[in-house]
Protein backbone atom coordinates (compact mmCIF):
# COMPACT_ATOMS: atom_id res chain seq x y z
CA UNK A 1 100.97 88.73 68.45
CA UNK A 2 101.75 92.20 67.16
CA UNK A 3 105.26 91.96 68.31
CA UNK A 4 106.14 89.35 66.63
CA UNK A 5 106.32 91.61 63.64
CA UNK A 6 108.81 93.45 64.68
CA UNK A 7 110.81 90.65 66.19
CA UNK A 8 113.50 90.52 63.03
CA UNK A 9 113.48 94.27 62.94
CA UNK A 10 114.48 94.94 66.38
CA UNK A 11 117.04 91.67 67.11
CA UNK A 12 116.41 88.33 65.76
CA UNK A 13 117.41 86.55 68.78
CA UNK A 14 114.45 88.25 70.94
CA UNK A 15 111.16 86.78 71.67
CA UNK A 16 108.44 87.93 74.06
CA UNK A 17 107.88 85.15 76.41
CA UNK A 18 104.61 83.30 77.79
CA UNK A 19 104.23 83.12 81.09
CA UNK A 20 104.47 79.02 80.80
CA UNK A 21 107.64 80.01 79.40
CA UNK A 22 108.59 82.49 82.07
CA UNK A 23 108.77 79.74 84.21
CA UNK A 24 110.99 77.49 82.58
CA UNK A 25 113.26 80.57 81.87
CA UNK A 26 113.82 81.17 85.48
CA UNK A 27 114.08 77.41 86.19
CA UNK A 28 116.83 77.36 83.15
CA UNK A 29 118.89 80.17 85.21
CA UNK A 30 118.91 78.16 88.81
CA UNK A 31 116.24 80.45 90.30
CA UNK A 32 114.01 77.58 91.26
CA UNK A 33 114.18 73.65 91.28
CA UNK A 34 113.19 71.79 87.79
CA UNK A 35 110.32 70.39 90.29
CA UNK A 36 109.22 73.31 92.20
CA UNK A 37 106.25 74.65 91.82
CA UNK A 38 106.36 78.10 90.51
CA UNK A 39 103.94 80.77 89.80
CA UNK A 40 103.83 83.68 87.96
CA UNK A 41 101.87 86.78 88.15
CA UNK A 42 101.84 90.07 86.12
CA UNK A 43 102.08 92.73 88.33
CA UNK A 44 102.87 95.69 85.65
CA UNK A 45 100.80 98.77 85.41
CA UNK A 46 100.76 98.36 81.59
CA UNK A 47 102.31 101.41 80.67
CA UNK A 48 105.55 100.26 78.95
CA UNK A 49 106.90 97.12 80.12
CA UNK A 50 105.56 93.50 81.22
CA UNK A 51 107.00 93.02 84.91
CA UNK A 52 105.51 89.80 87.16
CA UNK A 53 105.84 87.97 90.36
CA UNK A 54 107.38 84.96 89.99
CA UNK A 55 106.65 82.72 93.09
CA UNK A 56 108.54 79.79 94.00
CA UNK A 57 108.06 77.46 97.38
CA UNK A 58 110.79 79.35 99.53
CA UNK A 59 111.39 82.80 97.69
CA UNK A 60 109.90 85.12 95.18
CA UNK A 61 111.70 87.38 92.47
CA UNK A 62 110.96 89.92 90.03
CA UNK A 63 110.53 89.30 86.23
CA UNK A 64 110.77 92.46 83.83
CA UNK A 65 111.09 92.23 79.82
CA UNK A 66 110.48 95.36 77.27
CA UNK A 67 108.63 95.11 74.57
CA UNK A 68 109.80 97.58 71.64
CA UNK A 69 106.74 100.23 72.07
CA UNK A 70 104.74 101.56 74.66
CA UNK A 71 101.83 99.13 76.01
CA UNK A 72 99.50 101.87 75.95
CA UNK A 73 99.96 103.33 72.62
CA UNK A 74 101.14 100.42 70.81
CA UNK A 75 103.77 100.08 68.04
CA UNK A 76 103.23 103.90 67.19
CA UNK A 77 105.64 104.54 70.13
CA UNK A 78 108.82 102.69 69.41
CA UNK A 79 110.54 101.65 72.45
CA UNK A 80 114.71 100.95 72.48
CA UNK A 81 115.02 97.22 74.23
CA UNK A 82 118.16 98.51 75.51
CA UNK A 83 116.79 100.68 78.48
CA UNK A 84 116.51 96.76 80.03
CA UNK A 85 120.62 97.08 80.14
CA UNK A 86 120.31 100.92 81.06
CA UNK A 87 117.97 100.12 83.95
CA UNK A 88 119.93 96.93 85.43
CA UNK A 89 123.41 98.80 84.93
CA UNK A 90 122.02 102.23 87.04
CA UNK A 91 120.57 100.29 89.90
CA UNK A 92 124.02 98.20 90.57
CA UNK A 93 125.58 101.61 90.37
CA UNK A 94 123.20 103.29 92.66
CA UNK A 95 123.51 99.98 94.55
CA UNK A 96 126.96 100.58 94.66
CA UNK A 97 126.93 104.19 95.94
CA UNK A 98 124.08 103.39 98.13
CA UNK A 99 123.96 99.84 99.51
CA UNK A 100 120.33 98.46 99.52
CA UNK A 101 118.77 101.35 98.27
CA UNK A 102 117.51 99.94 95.02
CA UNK A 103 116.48 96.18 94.29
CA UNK A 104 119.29 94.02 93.81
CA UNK A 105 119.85 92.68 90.02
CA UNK A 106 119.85 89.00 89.93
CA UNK A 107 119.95 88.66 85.96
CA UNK A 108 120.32 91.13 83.08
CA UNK A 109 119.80 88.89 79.59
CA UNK A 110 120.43 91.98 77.21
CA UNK A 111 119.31 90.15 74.18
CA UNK A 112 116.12 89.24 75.91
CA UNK A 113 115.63 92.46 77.29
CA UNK A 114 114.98 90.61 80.61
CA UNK A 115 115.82 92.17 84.03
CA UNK A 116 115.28 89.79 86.80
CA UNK A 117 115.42 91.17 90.51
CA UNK A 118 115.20 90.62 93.83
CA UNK A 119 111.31 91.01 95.27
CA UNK A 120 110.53 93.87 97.31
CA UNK A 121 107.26 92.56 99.02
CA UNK A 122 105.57 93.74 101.19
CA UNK A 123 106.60 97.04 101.09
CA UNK A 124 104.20 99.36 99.31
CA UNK A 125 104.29 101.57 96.15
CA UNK A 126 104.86 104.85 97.76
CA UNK A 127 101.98 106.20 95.39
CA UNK A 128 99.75 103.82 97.02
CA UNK A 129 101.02 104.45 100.38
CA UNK A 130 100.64 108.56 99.93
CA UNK A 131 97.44 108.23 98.45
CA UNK A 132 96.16 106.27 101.42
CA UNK A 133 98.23 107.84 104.34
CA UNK A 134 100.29 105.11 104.95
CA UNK A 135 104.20 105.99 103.92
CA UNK A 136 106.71 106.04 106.60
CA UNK A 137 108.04 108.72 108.57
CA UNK A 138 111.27 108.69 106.71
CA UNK A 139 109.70 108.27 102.91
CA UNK A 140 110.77 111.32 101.88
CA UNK A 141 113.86 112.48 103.55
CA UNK A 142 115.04 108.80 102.44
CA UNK A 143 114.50 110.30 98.83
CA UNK A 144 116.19 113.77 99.25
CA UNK A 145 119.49 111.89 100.83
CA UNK A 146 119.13 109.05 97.84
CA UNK A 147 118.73 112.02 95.04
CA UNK A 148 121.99 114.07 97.38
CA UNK A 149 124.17 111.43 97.10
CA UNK A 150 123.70 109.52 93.70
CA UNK A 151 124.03 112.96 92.28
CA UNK A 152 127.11 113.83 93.73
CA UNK A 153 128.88 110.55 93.20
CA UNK A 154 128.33 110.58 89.93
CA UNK A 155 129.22 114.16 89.06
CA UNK A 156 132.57 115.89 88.41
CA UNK A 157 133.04 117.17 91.84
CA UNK A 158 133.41 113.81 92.86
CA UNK A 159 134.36 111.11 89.73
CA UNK A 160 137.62 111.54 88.16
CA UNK A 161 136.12 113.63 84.55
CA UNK A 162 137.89 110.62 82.24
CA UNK A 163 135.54 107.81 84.42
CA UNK A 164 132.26 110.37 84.39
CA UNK A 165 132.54 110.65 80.51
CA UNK A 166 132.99 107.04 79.70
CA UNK A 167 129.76 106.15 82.42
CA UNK A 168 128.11 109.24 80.40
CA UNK A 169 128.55 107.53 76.91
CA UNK A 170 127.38 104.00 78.49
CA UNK A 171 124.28 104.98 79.46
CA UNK A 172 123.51 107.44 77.48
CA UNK A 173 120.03 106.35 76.15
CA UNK A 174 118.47 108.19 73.98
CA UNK A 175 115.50 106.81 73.15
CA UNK A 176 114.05 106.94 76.49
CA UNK A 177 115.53 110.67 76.73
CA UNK A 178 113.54 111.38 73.49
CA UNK A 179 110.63 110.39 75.62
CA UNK A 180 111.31 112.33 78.51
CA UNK A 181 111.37 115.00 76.27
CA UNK A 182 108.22 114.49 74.53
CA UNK A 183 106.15 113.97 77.38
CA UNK A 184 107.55 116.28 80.02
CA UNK A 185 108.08 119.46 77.57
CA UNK A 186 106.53 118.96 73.85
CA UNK A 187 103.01 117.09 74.37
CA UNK A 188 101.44 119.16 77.27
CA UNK A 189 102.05 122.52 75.84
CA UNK A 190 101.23 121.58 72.16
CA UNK A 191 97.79 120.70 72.74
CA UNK A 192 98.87 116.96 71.29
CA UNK A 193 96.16 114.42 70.68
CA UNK A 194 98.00 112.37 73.52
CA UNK A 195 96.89 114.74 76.06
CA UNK A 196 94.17 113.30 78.39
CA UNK A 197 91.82 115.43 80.15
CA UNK A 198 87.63 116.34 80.51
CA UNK A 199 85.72 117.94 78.43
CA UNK A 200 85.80 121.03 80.38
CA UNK A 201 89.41 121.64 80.54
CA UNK A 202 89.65 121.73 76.95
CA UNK A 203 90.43 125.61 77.04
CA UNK A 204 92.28 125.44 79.86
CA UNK A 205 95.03 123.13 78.05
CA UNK A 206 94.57 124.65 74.56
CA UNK A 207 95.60 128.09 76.76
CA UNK A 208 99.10 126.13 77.57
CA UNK A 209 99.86 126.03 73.95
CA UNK A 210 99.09 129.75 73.10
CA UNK A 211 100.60 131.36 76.20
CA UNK A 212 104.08 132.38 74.21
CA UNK A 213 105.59 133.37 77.82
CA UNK A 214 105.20 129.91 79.39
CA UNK A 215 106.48 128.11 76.76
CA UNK A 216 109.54 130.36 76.26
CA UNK A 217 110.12 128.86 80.02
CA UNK A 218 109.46 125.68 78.90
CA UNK A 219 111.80 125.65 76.05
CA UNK A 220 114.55 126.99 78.28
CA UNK A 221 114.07 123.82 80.63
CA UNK A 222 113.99 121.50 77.81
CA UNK A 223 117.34 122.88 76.36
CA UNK A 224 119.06 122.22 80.36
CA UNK A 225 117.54 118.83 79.84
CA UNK A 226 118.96 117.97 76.72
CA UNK A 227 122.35 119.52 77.19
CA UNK A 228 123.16 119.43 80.59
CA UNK A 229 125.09 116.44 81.91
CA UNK A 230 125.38 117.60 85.60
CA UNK A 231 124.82 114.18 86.94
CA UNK A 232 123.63 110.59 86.85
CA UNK A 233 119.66 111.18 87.15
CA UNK A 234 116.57 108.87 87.71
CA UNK A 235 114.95 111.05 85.41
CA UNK A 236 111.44 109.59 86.21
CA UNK A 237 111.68 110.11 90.05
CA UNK A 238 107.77 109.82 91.09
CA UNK A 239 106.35 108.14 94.01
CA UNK A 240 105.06 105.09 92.05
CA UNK A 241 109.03 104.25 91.35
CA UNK A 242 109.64 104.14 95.26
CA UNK A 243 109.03 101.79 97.43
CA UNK A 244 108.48 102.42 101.28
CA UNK A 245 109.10 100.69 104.46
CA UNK A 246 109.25 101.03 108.20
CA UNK A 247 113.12 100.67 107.73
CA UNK A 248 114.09 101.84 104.78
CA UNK A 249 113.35 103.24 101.05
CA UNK A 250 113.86 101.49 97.87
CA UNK A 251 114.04 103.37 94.77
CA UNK A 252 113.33 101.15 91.41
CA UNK A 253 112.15 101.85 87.68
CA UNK A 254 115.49 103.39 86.30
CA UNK A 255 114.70 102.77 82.46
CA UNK A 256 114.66 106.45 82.03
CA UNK A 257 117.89 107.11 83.84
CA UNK A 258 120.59 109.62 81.97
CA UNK A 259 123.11 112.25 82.64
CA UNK A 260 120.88 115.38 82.94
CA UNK A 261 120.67 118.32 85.14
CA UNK A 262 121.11 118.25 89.07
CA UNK A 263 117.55 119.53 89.52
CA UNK A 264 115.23 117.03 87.58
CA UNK A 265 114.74 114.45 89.92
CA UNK A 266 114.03 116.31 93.08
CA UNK A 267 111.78 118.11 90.57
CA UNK A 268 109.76 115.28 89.94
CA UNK A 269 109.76 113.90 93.19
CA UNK A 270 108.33 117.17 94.96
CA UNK A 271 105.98 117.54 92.37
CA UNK A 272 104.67 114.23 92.62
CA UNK A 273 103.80 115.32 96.42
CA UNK A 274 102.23 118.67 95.83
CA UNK A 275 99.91 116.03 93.34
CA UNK A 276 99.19 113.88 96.03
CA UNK A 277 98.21 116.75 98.03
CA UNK A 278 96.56 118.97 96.04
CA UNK A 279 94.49 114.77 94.96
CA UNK A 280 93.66 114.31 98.44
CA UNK A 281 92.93 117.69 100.34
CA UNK A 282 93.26 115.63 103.92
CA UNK A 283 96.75 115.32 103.56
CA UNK A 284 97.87 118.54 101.12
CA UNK A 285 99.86 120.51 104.06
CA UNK A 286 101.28 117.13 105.30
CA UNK A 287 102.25 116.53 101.55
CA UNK A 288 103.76 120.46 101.66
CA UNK A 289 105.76 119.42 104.78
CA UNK A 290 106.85 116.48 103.02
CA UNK A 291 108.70 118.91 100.36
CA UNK A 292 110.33 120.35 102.63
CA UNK A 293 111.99 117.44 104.00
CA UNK A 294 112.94 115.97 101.12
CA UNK A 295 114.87 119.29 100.12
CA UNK A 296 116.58 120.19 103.00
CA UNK A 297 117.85 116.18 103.65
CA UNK A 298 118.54 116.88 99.96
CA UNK A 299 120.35 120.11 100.93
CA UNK A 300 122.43 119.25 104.25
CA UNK A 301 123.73 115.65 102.37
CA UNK A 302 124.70 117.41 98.99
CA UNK A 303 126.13 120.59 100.99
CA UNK A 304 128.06 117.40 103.84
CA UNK A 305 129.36 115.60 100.74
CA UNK A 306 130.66 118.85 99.24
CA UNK A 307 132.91 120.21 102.16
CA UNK A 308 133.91 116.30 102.46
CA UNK A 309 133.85 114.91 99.90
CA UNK A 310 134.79 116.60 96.38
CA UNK A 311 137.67 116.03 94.52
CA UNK A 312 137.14 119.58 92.32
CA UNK A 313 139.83 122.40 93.29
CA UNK A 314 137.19 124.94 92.56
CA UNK A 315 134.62 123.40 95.33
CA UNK A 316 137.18 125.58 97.93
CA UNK A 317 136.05 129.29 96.53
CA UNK A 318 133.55 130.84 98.76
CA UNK A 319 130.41 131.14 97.60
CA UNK A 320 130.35 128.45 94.40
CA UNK A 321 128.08 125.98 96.94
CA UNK A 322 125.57 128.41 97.53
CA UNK A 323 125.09 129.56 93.90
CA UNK A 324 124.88 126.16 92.99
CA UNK A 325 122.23 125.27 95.41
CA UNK A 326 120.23 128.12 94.15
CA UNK A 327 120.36 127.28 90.56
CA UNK A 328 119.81 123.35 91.63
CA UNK A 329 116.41 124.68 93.75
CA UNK A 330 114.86 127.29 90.91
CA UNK A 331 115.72 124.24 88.20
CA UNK A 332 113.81 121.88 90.52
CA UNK A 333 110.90 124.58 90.65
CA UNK A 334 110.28 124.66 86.66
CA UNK A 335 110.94 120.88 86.34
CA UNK A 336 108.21 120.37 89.44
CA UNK A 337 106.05 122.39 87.15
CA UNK A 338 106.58 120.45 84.08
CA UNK A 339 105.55 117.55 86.47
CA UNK A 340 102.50 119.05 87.54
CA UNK A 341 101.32 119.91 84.26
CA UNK A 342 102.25 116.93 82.40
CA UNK A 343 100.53 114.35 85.06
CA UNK A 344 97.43 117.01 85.15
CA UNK A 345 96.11 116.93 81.78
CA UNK A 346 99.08 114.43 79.57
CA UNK A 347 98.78 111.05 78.96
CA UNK A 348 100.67 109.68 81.42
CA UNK A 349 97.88 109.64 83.58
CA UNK A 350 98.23 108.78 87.69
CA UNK A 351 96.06 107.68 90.43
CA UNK A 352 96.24 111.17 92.73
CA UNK A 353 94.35 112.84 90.42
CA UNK A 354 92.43 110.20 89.07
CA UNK A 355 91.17 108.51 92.21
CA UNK A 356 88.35 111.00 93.18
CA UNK A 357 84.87 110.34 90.93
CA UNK A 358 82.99 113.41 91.41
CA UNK A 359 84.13 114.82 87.87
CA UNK A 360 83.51 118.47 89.07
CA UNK A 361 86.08 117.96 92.00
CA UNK A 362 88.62 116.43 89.83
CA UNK A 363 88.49 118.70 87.41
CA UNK A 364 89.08 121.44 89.69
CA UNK A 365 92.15 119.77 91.22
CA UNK A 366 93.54 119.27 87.96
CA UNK A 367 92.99 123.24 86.73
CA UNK A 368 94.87 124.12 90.45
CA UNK A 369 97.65 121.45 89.31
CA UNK A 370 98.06 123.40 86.09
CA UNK A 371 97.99 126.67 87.87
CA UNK A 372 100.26 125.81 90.69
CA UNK A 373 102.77 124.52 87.51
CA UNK A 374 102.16 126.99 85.58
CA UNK A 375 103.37 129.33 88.78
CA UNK A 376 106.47 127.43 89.16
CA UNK A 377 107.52 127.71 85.94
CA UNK A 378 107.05 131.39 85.42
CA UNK A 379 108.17 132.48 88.61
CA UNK A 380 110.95 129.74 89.54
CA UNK A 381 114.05 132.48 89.71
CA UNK A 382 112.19 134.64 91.96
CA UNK A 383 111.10 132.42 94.80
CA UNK A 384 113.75 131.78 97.32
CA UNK A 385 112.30 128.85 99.42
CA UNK A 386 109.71 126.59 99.45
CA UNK A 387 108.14 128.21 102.11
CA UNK A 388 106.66 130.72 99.67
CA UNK A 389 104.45 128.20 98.51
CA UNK A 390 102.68 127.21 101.87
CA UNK A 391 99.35 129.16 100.82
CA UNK A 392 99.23 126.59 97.98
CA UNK A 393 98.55 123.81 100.61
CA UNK A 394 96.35 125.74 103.40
């Protein structure tokens, strides 16, 4: 196996494991009788990690280990194995600041790069669930109040500055920024060999890369992304990292989590609807009404939590709320249309755009994904509510 090479290079106490071997691992940390039988299933999309089912006689759990790459580009795309520790230490504090909003960790084995947590079943992948109609009522308010709150919490209106700094330099992970950063900002709008779209967008996307004015944006959303440390963010908030329920919302995947901006995760979360809407044209202005619960749950919880909550003198002065809301909502517009972009025509491919197979219709929903970005981007100071974009979704 390829990674085997690599093994001594990246810790010489790691070693990918078998799934024969899963099983005794899990037996090894109590999870299941020596006798029991257990079976295990891979459940992963492929992308980056290996993540399976592990299935006992009375209860199930989920397995997760890293490999030092990304599975669909291979060893090309170094991986850090430490995002395992970065995703199991965000989750227990979301978990903390959110009770049973996330899975709960059962095992983090940091030298394995092993994450073991609780099973989820049978709620559904919100991707799946938008893409077939069948999310729950409260899918994406849940988000907006999840994004409100973890936000807050973990910025310095609320955490004592000393406390936010040292949970700053803990999880600071910058290999999986470097990512972010590549794939959201760099690789759609450099007409990069990564980039995945048909034939007949080719001009469309090599247009991204010569249009001096969009990229200026770009750049300026990029630096706010790589400077500012607003918050504790998800940083890959999309609706195939949620999981939805009659009764409640989990949020999972937190590899990618960092301090970053206020705006990026609502960002990707919204845009990740208009996607699913603009993918499937029987649902777009139910997707459009979905962004606009999400924002203002996101809205009336950050804006409760602030009069409440804060611990920052400054909080007090008239007006600071508002002009922060209105720099988190045009940030959240240009990151939305990084998002749009990005999943239109980058590698990161995803199912709402990929699910129709007339070419000719998906190729036009990808162009009005790039135009509908592109829009966001440009024009993300001068629109003052999401209303403005309802003749996007008629």
């Amino acid at each position: 196996m390829s990674l085997l090479k690599n093994q001594e290079a990246v810790n010489n106490k790691y070693a990918f494991l078998s799934e024969g071997e899963i099983v005794k691992y899990v037996k090894k940390h109590g999870f299941f009788q020596e006798q029991e039988q257990v079976s295990v299933t891979e459940i992963s999309d492929g992308k980056i990690n290996h993540v399976y089912r592990v299935v006992g006689e009375h209860k199930s759990l989920i397995y997760k280990q890293a490999v030092p790459y990304a599975r669909t580009v291979g060893e090309t795309m170094p991986l850090p194995l430490d995002r395992v520790r970065v995703e199991a230490k965000v989750l227990q504090e979301y978990n903390k600041i959110l009770p049973g909003s996330v899975p709960q960790v059962l095992l983090l084995d940091e030298v394995m790069a092993i994450v073991v947590t609780e099973d989820m079943a049978p709620m559904e992948v919100g991707r799946v669930a938008l893409i077939n109609g069948t999310e729950s009522a409260r899918f994406s308010e849940d988000v907006g109040v999840f994004s409100a709150k973890t936000i807050f919490y973990t910025s310095d209106f609320y955490l004592d500055p000393m406390v936010k700094k040292e949970l700053n330099a803990s999880l600071n992970n910058p290999g999986m920024r470097r990512l972010t950063e590549e794939l959201v900002f760099d690789c759609p709008f450099n007409f990069h060999e990564s980039n995945f779209f048909e034939e007949a967008l080719k001009n469309d996307v090599l247009f991204l890369s010569r249009d001096q004015k969009l990229r200026l944006e770009v750049a300026k959303l990029k630096h706010k992304f790589m400077t500012k440390a607003d918050a504790l963010i998800h940083s890959d908030l999309h609706s195939g990292a949620i999981f939805t329920g009659e009764d409640k919302t989990i949020v999972f995947d937190t590899e990618f989590a960092c301090f970053g901006p206020f705006g990026f995760d609502m960002g990707h979360f919204i845009a990740n609807l208009f996607l699913n809407g603009i993918g499937s044209p029987d649902f777009q202005f139910k997707r459009f009404q979905n962004t606009l619960e999400s924002w203002y749950a996101f809205t009336d919880t950050f804006s409760q939590l602030w009069r409440n909550e804060s611990t920052e003198p400054y909080t007090q002065i008239d007006g600071y709320l508002s002009d922060l809301l209105e720099e988190i909502f045009a940030d959240m517009l240009g990151y939305a249309g990084c998002e749009l972009i990005r999943r239109a025509i980058g590698i990161a491919q995803i199912d709402d755009l990929n699910h129709e197979k007339d070419e000719q219709k998906r190729i036009e929903r990808r162009k009005r994904a790039v135009e509908l970005g592109k829009y966001l981007i440009m024009e993300r100071n001068n629109i003052r509510s999401l209303e403005e974009l309802e003749n996007w979704f008629n």
